[in-house]
N, C-alpha and C. Protein backbone atom coordinates (compact mmCIF):
# COMPACT_ATOMS: atom_id res chain seq x y z
N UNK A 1 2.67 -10.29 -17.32
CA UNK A 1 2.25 -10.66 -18.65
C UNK A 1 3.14 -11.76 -19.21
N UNK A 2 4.40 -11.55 -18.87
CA UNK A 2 5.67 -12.63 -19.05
C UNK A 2 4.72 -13.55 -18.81
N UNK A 3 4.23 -14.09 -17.58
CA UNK A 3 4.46 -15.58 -16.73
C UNK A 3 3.33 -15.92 -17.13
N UNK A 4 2.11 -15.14 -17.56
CA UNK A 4 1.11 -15.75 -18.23
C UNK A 4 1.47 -16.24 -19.69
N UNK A 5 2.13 -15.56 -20.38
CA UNK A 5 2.24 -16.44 -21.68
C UNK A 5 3.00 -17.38 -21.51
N UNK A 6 4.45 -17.47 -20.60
CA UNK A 6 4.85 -18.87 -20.53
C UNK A 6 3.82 -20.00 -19.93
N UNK A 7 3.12 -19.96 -18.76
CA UNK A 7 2.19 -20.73 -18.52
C UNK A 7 1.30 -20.80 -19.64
N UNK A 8 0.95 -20.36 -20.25
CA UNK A 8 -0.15 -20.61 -21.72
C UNK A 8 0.96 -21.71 -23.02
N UNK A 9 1.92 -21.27 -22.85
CA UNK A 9 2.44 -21.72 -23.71
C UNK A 9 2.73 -23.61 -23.11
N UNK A 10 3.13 -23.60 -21.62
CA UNK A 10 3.16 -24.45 -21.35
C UNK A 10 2.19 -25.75 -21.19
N UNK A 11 1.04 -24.93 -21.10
CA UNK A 11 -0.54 -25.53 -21.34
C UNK A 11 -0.38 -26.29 -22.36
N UNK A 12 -0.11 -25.30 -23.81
CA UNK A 12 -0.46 -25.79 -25.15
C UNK A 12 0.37 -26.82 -24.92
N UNK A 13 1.92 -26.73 -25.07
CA UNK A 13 2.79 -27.45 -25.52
C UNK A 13 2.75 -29.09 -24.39
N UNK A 14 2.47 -29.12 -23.32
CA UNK A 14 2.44 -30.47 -22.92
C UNK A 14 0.65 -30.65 -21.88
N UNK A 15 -0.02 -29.77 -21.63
CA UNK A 15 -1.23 -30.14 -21.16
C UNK A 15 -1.82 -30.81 -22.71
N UNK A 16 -2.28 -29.76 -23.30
CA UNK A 16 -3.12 -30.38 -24.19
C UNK A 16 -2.88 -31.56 -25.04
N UNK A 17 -2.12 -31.67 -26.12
CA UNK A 17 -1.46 -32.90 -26.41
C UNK A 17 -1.49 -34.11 -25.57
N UNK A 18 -1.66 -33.84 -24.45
CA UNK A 18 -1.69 -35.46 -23.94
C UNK A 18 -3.04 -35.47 -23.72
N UNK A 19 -4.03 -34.65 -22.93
CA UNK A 19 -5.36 -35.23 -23.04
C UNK A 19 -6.43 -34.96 -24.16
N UNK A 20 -5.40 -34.27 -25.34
CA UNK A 20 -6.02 -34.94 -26.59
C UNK A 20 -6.01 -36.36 -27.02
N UNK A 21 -4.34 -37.17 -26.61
CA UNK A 21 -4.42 -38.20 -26.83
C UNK A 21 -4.99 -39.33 -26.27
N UNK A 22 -5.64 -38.76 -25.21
CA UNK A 22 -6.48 -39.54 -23.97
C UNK A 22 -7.90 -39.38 -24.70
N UNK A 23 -8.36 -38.13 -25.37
CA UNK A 23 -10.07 -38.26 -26.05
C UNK A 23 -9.99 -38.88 -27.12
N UNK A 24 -8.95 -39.46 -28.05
CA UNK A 24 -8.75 -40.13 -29.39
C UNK A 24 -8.46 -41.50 -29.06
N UNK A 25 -8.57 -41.58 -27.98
CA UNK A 25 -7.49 -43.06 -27.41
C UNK A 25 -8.57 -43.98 -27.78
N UNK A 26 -10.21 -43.65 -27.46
CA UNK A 26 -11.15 -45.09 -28.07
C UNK A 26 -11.06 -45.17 -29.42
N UNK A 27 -10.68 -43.59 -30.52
CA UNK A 27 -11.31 -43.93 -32.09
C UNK A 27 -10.18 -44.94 -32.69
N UNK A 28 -8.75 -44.90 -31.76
CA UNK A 28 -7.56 -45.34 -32.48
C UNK A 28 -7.88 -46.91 -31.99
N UNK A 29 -8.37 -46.70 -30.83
CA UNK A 29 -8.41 -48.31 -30.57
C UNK A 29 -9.90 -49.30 -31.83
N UNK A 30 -10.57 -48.54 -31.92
CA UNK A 30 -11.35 -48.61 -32.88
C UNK A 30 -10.79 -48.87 -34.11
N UNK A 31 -10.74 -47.91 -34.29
CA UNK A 31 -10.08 -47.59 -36.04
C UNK A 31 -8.83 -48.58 -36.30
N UNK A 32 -8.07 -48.82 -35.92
CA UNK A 32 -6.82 -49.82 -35.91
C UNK A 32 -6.95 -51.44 -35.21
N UNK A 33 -8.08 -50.92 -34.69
CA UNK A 33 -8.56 -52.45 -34.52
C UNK A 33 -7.40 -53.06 -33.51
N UNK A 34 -6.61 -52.39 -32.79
CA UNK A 34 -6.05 -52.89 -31.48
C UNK A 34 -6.57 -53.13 -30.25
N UNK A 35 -5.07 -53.72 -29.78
CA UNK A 35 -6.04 -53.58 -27.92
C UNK A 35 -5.23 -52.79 -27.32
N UNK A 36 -6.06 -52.48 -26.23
CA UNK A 36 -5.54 -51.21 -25.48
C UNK A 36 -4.64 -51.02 -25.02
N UNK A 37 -3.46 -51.86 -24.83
CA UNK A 37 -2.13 -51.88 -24.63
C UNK A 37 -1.14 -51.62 -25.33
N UNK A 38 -1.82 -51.84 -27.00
CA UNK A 38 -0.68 -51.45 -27.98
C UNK A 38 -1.51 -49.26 -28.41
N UNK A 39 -2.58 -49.00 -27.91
CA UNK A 39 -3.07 -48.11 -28.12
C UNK A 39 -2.32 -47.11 -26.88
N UNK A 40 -2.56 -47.49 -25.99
CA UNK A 40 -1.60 -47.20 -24.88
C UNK A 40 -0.64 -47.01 -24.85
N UNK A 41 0.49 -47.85 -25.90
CA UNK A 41 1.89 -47.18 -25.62
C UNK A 41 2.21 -46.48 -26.83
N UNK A 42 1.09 -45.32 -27.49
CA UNK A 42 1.44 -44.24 -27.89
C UNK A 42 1.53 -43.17 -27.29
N UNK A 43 0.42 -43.37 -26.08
CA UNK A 43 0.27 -42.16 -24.90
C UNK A 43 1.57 -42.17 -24.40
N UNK A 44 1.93 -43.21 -23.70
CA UNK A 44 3.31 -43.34 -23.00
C UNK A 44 4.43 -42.72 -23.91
N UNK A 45 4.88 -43.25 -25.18
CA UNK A 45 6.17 -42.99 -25.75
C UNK A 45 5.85 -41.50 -26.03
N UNK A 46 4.64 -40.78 -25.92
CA UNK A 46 4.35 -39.56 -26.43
C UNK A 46 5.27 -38.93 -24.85
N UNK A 47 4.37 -39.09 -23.63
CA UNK A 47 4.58 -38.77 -22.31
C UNK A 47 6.02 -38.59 -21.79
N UNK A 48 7.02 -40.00 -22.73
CA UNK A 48 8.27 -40.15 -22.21
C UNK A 48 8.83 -39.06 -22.77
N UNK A 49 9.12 -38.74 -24.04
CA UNK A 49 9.46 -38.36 -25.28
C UNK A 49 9.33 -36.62 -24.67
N UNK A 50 8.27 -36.47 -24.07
CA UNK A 50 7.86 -34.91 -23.78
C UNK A 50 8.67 -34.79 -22.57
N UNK A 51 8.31 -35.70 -21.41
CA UNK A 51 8.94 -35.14 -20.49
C UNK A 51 10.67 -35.37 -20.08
N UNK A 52 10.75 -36.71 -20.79
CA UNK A 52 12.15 -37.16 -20.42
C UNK A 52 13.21 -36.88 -21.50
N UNK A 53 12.55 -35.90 -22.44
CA UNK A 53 13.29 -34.97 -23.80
C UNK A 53 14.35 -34.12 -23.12
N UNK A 54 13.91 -33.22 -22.20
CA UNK A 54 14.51 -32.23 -21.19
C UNK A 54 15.22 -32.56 -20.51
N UNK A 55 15.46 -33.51 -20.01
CA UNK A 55 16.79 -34.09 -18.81
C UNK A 55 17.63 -34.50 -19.72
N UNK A 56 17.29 -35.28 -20.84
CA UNK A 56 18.17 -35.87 -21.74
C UNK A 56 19.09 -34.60 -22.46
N UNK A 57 18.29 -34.06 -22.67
CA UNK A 57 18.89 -33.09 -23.79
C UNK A 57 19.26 -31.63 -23.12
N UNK A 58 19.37 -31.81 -22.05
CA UNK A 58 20.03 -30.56 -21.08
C UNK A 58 21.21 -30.63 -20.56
N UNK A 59 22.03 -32.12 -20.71
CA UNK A 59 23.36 -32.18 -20.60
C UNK A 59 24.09 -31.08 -22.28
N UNK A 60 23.91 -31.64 -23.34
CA UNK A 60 24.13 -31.00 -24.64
C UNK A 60 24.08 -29.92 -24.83
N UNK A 61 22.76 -29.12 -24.36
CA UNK A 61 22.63 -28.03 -24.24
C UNK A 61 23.63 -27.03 -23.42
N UNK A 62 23.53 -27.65 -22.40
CA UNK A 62 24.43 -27.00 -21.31
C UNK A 62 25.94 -26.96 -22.01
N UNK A 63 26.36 -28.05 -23.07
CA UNK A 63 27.96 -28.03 -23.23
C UNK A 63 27.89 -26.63 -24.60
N UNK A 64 27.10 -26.62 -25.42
CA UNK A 64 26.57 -25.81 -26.49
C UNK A 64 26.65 -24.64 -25.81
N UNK A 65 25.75 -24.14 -24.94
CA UNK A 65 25.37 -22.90 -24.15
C UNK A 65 27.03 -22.23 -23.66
N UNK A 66 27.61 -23.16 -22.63
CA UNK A 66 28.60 -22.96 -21.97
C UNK A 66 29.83 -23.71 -22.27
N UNK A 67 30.52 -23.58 -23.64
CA UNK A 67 31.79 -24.70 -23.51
C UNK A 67 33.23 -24.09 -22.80
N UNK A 68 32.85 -22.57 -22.41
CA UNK A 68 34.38 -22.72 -21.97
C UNK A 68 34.18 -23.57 -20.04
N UNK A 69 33.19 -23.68 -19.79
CA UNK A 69 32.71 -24.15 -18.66
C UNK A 69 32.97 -25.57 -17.93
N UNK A 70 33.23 -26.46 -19.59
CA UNK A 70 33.68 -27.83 -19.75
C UNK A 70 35.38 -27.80 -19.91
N UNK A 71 35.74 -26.41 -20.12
CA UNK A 71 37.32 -26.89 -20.02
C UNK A 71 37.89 -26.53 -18.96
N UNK A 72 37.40 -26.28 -17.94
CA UNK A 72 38.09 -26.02 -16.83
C UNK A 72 38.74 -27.66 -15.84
N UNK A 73 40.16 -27.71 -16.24
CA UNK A 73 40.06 -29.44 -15.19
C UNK A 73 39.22 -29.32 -13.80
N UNK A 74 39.43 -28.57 -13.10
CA UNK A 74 38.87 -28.56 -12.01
C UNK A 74 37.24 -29.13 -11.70
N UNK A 75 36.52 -28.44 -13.00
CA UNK A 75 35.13 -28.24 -12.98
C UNK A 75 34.81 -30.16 -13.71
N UNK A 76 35.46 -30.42 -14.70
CA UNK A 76 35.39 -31.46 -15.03
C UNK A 76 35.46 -32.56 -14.46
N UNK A 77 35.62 -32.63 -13.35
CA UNK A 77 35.78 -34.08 -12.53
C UNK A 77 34.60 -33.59 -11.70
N UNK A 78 33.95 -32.58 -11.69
CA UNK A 78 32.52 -32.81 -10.82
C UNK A 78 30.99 -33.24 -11.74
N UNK A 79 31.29 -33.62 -13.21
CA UNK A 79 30.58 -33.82 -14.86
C UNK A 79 30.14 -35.29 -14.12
């Protein structure tokens, strides 16, 4: 029951959102009267932003989570 709600949750939180922004992608190009390249790099900065949030922000986390982990000299020269 766990692994189904994380997979559901994972659905919501990065499946849908992006190919919502893929079925809105003609009204914005419409509606704003752009071209598809500047309509386009909302999908992208959305895409980066989602997936490349987590690598970025898992060094920080990790020092937050674990700081006596960062004071070890030993452990610190492998950072």
């Amino acid at each position: 029951m766990v692994f189904v709600g994380c997979v559901l949750i994972q659905f919501i939180g990065i499946a849908l959102p992006s190919t919502m922004l893929g079925i809105v992608y003609v009204d914005i190009t419409r509606e704003f009267r752009t071209d598809a390249s500047q309509a386009a790099l909302m999908l992208s900065l959305f895409r980066g932003i989602a997936f490349g949030g987590g690598t970025i922000n898992s060094k920080s986390l990790r020092i937050a989570a674990e700081p006596s982990l960062y004071k070890s000299p030993f452990l610190l020269k492998f950072l």
